[in-house]
PDB file of N, CA and C in Angstrom:
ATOM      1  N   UNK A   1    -147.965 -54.427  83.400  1.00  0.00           N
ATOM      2  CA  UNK A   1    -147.969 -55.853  83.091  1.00  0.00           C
ATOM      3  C   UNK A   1    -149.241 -56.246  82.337  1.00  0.00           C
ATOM      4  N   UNK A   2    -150.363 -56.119  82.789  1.00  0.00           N
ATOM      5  CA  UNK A   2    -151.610 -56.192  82.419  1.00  0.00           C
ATOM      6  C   UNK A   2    -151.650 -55.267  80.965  1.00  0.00           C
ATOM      7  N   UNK A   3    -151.290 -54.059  80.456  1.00  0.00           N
ATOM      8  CA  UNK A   3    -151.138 -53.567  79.495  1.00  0.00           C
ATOM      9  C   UNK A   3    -149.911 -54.330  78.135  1.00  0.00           C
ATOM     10  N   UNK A   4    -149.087 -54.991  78.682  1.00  0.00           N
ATOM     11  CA  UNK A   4    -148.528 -55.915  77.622  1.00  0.00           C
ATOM     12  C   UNK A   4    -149.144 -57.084  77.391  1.00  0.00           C
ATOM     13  N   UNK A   5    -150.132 -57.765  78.500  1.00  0.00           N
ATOM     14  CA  UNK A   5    -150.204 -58.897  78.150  1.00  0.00           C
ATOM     15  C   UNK A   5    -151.616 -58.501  76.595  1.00  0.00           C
ATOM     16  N   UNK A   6    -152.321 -57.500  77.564  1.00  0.00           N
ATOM     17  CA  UNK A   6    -153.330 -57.626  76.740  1.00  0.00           C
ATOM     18  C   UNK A   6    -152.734 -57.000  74.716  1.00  0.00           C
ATOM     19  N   UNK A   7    -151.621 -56.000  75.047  1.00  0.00           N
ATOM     20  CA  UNK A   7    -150.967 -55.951  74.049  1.00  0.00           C
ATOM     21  C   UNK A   7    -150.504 -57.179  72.922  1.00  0.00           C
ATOM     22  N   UNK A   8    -150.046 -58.219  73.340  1.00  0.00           N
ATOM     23  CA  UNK A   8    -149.990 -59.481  73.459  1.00  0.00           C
ATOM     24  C   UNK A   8    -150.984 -60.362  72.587  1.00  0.00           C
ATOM     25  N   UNK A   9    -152.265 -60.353  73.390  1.00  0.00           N
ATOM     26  CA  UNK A   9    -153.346 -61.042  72.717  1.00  0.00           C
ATOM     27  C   UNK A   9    -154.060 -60.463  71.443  1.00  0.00           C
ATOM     28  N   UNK A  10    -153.894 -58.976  71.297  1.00  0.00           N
ATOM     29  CA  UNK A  10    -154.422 -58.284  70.371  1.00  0.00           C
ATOM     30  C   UNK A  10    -153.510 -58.544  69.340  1.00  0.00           C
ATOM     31  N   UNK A  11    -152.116 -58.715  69.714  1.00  0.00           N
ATOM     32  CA  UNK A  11    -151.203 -58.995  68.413  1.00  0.00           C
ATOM     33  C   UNK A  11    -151.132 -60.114  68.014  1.00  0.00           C
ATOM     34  N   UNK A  12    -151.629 -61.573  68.418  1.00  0.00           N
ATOM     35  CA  UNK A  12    -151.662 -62.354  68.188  1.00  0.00           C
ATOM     36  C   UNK A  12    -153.378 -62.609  67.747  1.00  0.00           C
ATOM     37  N   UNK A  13    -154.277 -62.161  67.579  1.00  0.00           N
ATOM     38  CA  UNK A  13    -155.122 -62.515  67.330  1.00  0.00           C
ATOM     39  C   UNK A  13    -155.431 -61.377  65.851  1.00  0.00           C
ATOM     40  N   UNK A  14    -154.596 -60.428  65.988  1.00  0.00           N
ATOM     41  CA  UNK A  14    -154.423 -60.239  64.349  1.00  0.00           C
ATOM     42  C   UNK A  14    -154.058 -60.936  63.760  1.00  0.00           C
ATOM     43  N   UNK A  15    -152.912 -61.108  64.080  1.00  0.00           N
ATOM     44  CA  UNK A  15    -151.753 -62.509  63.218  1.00  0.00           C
ATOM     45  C   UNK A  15    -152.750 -63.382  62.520  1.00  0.00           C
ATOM     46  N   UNK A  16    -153.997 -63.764  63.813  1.00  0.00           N
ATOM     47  CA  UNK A  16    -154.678 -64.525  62.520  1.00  0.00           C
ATOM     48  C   UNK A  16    -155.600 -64.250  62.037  1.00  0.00           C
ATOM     49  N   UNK A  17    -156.166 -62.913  62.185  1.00  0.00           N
ATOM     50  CA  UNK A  17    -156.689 -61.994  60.979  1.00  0.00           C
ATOM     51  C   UNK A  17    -155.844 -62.241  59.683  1.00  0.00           C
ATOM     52  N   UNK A  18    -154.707 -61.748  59.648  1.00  0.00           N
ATOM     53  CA  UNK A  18    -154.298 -61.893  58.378  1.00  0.00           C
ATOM     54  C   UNK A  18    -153.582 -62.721  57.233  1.00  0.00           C
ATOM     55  N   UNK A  19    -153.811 -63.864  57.713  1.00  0.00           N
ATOM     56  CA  UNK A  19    -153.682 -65.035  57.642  1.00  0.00           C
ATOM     57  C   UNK A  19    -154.216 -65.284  56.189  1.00  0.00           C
ATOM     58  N   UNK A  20    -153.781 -65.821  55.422  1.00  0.00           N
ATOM     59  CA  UNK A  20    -154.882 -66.828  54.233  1.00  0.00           C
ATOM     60  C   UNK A  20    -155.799 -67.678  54.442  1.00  0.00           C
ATOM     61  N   UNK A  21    -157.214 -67.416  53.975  1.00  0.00           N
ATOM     62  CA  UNK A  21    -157.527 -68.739  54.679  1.00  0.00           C
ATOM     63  C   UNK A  21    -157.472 -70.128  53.493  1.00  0.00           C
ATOM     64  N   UNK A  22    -156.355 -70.666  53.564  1.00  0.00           N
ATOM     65  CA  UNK A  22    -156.354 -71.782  52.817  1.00  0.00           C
ATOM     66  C   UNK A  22    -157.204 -72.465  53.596  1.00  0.00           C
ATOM     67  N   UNK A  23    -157.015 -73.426  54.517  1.00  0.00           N
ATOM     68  CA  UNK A  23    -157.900 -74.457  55.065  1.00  0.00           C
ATOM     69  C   UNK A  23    -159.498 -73.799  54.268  1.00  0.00           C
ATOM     70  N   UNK A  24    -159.982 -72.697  54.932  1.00  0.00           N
ATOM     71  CA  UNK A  24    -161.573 -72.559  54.541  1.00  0.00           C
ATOM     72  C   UNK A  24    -161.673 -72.399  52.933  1.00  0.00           C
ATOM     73  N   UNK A  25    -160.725 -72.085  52.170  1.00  0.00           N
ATOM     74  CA  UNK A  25    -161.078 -72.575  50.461  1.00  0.00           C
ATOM     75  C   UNK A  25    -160.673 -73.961  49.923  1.00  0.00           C
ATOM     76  N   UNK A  26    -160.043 -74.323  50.787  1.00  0.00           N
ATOM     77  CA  UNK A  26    -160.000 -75.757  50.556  1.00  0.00           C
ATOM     78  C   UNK A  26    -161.106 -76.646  50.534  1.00  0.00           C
ATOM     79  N   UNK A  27    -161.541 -76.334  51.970  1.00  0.00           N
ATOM     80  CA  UNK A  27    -162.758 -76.752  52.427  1.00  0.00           C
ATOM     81  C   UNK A  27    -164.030 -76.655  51.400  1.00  0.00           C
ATOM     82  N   UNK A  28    -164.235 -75.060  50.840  1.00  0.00           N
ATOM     83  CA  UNK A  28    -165.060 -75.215  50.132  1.00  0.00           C
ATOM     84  C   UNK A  28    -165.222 -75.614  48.924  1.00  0.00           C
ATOM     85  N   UNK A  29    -163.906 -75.888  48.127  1.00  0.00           N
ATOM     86  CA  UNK A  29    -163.796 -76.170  47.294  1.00  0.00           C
ATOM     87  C   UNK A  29    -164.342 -77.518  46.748  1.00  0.00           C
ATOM     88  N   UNK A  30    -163.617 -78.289  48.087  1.00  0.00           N
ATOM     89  CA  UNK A  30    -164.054 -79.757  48.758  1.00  0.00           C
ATOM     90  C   UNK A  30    -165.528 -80.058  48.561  1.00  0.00           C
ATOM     91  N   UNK A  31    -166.346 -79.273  49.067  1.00  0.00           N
ATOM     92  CA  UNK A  31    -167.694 -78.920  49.181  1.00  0.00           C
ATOM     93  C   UNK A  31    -168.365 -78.829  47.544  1.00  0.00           C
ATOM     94  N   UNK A  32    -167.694 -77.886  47.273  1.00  0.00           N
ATOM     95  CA  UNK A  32    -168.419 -77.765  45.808  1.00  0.00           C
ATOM     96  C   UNK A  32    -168.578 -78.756  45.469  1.00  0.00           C
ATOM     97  N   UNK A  33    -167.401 -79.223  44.766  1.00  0.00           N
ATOM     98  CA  UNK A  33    -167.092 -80.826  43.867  1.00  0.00           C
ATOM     99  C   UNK A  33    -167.786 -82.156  44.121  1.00  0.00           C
ATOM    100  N   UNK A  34    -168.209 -82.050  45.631  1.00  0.00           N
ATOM    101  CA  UNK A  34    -168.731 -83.348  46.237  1.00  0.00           C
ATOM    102  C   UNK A  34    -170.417 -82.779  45.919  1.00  0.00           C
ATOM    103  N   UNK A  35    -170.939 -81.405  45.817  1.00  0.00           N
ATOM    104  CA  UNK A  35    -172.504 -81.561  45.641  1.00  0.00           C
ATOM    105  C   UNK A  35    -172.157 -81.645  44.028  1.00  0.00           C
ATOM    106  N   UNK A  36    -171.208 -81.172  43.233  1.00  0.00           N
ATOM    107  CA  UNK A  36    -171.055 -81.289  41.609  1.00  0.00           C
ATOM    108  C   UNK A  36    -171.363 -82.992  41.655  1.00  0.00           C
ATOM    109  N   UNK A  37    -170.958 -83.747  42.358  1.00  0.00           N
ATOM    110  CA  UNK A  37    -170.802 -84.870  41.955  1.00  0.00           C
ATOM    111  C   UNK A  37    -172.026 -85.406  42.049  1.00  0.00           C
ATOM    112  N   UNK A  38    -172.887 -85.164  43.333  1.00  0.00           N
ATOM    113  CA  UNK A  38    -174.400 -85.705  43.619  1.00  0.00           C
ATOM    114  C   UNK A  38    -175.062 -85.090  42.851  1.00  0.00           C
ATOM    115  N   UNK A  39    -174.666 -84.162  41.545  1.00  0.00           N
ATOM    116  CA  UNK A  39    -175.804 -83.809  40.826  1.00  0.00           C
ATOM    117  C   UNK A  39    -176.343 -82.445  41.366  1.00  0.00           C
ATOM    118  N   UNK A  40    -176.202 -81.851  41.941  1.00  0.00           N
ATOM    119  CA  UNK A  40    -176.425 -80.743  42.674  1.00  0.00           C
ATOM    120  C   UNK A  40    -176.703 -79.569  41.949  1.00  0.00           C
ATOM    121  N   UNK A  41    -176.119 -79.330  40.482  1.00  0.00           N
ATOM    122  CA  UNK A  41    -176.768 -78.846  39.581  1.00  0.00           C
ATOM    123  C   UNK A  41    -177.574 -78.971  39.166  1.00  0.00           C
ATOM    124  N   UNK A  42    -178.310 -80.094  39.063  1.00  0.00           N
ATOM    125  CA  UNK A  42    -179.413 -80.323  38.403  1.00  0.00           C
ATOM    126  C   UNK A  42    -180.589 -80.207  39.991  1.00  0.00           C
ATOM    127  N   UNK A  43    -179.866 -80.407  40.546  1.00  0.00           N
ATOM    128  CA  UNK A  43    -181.122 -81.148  42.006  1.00  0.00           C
ATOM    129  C   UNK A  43    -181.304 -79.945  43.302  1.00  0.00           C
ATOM    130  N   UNK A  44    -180.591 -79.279  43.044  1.00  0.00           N
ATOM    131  CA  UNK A  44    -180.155 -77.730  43.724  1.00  0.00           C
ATOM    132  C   UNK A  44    -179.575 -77.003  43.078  1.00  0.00           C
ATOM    133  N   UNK A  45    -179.901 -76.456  42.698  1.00  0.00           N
ATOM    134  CA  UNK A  45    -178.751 -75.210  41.982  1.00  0.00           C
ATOM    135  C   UNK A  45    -178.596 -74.257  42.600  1.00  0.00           C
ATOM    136  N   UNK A  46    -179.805 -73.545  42.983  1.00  0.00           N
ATOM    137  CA  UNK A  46    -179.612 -72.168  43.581  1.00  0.00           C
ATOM    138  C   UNK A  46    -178.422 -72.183  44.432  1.00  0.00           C
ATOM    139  N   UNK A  47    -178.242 -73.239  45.596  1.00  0.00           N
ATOM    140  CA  UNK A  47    -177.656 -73.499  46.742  1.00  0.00           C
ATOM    141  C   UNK A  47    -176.070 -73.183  45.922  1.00  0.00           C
ATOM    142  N   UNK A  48    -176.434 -74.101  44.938  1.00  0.00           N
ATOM    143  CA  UNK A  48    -174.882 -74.586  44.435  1.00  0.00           C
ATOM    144  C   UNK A  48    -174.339 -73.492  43.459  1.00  0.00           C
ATOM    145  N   UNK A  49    -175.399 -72.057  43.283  1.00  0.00           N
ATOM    146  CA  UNK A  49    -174.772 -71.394  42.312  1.00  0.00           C
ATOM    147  C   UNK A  49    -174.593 -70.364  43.530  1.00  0.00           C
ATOM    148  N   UNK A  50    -175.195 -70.275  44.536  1.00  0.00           N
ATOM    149  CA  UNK A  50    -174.577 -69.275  45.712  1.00  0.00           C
ATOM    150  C   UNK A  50    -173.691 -69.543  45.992  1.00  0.00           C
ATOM    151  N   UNK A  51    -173.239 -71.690  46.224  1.00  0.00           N
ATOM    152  CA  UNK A  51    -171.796 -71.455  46.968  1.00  0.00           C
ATOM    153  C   UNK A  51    -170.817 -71.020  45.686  1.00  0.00           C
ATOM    154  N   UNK A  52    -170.496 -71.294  44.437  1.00  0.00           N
ATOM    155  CA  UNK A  52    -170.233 -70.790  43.571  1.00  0.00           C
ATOM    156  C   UNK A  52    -169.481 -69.648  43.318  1.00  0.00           C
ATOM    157  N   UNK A  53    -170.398 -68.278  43.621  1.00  0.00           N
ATOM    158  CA  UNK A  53    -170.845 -67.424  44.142  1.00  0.00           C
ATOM    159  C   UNK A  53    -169.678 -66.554  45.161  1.00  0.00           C
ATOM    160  N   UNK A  54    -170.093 -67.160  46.221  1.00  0.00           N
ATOM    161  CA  UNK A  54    -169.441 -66.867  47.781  1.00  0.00           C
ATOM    162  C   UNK A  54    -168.000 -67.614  47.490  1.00  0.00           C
ATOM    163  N   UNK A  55    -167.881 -68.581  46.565  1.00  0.00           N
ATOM    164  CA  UNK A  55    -166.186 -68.875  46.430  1.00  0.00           C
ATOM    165  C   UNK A  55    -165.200 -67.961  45.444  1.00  0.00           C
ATOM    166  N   UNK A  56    -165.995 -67.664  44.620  1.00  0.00           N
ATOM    167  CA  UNK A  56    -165.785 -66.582  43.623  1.00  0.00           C
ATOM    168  C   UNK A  56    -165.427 -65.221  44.319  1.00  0.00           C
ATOM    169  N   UNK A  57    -166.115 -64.778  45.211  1.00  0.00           N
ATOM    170  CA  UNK A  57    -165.748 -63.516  46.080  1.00  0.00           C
ATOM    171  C   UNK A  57    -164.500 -63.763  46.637  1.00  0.00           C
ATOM    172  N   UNK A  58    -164.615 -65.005  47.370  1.00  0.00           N
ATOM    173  CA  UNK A  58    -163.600 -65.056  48.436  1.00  0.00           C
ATOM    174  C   UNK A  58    -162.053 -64.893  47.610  1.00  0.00           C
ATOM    175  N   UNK A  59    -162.189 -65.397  46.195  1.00  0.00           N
ATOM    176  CA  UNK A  59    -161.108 -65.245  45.716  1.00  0.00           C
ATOM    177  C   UNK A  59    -160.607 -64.036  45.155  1.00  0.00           C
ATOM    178  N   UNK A  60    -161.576 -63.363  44.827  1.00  0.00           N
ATOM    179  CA  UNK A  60    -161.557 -62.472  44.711  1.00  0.00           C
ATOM    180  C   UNK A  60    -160.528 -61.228  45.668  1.00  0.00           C
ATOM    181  N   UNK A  61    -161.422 -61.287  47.195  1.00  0.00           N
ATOM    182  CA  UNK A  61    -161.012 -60.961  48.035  1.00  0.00           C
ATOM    183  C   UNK A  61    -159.251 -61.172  48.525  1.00  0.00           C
ATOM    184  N   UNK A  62    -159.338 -62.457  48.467  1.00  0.00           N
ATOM    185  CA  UNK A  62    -157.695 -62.855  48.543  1.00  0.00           C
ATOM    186  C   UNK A  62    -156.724 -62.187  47.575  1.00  0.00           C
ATOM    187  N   UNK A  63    -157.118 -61.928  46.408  1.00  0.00           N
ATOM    188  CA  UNK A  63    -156.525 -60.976  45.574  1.00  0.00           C
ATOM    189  C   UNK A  63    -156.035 -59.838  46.323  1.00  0.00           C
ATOM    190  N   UNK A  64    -157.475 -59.062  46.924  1.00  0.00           N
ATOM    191  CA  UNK A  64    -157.236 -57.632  47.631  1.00  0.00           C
ATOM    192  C   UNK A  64    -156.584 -57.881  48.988  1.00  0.00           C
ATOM    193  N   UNK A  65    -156.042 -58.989  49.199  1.00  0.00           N
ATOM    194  CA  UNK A  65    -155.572 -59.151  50.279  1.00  0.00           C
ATOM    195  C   UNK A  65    -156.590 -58.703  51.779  1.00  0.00           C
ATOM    196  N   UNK A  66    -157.709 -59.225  51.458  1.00  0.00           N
ATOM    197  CA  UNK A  66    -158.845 -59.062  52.475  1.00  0.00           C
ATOM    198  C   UNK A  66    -158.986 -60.834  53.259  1.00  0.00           C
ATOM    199  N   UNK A  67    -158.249 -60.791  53.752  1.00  0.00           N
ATOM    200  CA  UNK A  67    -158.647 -62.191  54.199  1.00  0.00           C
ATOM    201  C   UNK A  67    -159.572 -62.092  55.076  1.00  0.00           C
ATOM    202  N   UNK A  68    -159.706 -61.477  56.338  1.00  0.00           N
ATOM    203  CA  UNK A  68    -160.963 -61.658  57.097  1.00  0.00           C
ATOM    204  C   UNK A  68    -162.646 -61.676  56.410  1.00  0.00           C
ATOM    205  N   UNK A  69    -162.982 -60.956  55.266  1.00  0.00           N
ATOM    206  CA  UNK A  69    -164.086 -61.130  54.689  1.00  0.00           C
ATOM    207  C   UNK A  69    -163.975 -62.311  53.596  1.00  0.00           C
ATOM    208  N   UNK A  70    -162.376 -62.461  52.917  1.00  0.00           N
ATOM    209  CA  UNK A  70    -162.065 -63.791  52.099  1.00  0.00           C
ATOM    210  C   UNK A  70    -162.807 -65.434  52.907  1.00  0.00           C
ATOM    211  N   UNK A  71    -162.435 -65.012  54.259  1.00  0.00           N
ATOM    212  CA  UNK A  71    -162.335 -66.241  54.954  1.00  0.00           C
ATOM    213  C   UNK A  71    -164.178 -66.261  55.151  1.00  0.00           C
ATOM    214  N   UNK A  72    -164.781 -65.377  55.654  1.00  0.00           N
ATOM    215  CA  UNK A  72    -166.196 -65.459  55.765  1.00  0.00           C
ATOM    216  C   UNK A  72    -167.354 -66.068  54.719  1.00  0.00           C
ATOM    217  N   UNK A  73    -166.412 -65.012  53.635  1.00  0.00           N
ATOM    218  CA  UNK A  73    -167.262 -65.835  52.317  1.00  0.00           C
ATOM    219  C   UNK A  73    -166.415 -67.481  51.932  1.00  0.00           C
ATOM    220  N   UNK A  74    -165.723 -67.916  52.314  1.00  0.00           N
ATOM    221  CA  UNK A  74    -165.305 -69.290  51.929  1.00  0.00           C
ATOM    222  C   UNK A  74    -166.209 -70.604  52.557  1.00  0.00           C
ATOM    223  N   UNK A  75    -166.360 -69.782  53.904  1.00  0.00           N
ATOM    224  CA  UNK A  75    -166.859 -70.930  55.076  1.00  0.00           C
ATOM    225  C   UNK A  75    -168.569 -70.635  54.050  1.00  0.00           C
ATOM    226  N   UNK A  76    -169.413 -69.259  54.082  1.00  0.00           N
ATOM    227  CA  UNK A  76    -170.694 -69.821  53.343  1.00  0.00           C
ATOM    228  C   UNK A  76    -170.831 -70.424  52.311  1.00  0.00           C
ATOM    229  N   UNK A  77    -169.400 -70.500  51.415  1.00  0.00           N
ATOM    230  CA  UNK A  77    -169.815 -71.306  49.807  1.00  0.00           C
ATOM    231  C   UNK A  77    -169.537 -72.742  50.544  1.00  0.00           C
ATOM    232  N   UNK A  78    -168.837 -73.569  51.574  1.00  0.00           N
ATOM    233  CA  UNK A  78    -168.809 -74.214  52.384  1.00  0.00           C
ATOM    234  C   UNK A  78    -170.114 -74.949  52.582  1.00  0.00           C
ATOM    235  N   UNK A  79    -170.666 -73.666  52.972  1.00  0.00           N
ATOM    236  CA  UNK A  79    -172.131 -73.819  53.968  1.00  0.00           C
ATOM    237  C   UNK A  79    -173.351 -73.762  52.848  1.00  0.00           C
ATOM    238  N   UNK A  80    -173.183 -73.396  51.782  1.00  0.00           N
ATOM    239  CA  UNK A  80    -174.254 -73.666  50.985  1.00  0.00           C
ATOM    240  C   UNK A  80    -174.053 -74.631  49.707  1.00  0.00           C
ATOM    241  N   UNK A  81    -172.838 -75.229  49.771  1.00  0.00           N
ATOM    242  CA  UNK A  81    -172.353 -76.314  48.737  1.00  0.00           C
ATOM    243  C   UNK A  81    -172.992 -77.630  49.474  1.00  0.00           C
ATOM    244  N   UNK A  82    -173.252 -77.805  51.275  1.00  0.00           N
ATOM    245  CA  UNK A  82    -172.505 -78.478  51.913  1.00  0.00           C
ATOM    246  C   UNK A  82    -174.853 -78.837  52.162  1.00  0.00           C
ATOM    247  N   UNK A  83    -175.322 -77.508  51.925  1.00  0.00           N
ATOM    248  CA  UNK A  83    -176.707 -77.494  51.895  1.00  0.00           C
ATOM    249  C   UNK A  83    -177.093 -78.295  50.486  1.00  0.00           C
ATOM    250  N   UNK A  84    -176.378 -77.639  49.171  1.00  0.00           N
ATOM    251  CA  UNK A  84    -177.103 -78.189  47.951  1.00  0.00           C
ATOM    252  C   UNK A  84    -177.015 -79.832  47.833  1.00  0.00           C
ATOM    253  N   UNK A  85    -175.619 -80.503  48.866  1.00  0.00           N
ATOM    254  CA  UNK A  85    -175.771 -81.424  48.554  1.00  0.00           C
ATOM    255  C   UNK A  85    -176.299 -82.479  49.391  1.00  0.00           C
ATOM    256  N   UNK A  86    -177.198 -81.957  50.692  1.00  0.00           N
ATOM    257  CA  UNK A  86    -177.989 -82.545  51.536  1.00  0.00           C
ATOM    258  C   UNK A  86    -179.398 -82.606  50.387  1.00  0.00           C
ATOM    259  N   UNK A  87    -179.421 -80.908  49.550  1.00  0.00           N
ATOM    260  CA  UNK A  87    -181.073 -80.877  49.118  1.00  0.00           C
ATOM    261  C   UNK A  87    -180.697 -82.230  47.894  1.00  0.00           C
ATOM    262  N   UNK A  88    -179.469 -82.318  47.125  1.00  0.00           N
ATOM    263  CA  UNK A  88    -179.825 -83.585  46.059  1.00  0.00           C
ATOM    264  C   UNK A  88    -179.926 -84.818  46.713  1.00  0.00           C
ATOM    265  N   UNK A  89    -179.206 -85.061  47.645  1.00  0.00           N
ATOM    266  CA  UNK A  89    -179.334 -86.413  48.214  1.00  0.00           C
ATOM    267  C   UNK A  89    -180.975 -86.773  49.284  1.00  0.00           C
ATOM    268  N   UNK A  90    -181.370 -85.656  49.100  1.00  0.00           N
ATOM    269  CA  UNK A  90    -183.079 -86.093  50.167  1.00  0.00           C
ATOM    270  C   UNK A  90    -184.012 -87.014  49.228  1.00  0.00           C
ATOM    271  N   UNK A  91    -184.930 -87.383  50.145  1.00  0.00           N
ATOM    272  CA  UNK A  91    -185.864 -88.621  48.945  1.00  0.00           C
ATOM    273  C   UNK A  91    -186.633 -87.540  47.887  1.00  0.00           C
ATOM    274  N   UNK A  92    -186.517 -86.102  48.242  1.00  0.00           N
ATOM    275  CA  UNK A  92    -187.526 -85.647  47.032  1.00  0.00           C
ATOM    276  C   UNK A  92    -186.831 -85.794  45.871  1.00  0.00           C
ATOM    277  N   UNK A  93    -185.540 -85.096  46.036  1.00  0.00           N
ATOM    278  CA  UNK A  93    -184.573 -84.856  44.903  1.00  0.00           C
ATOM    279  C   UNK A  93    -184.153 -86.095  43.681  1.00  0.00           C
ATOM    280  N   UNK A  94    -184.934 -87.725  44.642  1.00  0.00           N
ATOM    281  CA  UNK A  94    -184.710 -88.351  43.971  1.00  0.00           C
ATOM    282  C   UNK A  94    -186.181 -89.175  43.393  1.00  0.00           C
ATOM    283  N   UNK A  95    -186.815 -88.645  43.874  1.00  0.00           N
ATOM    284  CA  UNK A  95    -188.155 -89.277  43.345  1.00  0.00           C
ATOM    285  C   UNK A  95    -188.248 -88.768  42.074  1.00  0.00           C
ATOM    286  N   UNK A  96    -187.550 -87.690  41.346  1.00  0.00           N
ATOM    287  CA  UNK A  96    -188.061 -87.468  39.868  1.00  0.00           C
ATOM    288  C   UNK A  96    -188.343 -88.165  38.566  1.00  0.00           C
TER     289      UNK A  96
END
């Protein structure tokens, strides 16, 4: 009993291993466009050419049908789109 259930959870927690991750390129996509919009090129870039970057892989990845590393790199272009556009919106970014 104990050997199916855990059978069970392992098969269901692949399932969403292999999954697409739409939601997390959505997300970052989301991300990008909103630091594109605060200027984030000009006021961060680095941030904004990593998330860039890390969205570019992920698609990449989805190609190779790698979603578990697709999905990792989506959430950091996420996480560093989501940084460039905290660094344009701070008072330094705008004192220029």
């Amino acid at each position: 009993m104990f050997r199916a259930l855990l059978t069970l959870i392992v098969l269901a927690l692949a399932g969403c291993v292999t999954a697409p991750p739409v939601q997390e390129m959505s997300d970052a996509r989301q991300a990008i466009n909103a630091a594109e919009a605060a200027d984030a090129g000009r006021l961060a870039p680095e941030s904004l050419q990593d998330a860039r970057r890390f969205l570019a892989e992920a698609e990449r990845q989805i190609q190779e049908e790698a979603y578990g590393p697709a999905r990792f790199n989506a959430v950091r272009a996420k996480n560093r789109a989501a940084q460039a556009l905290r660094s344009s919106q701070s008072p330094e970014a705008t004192n220029d």
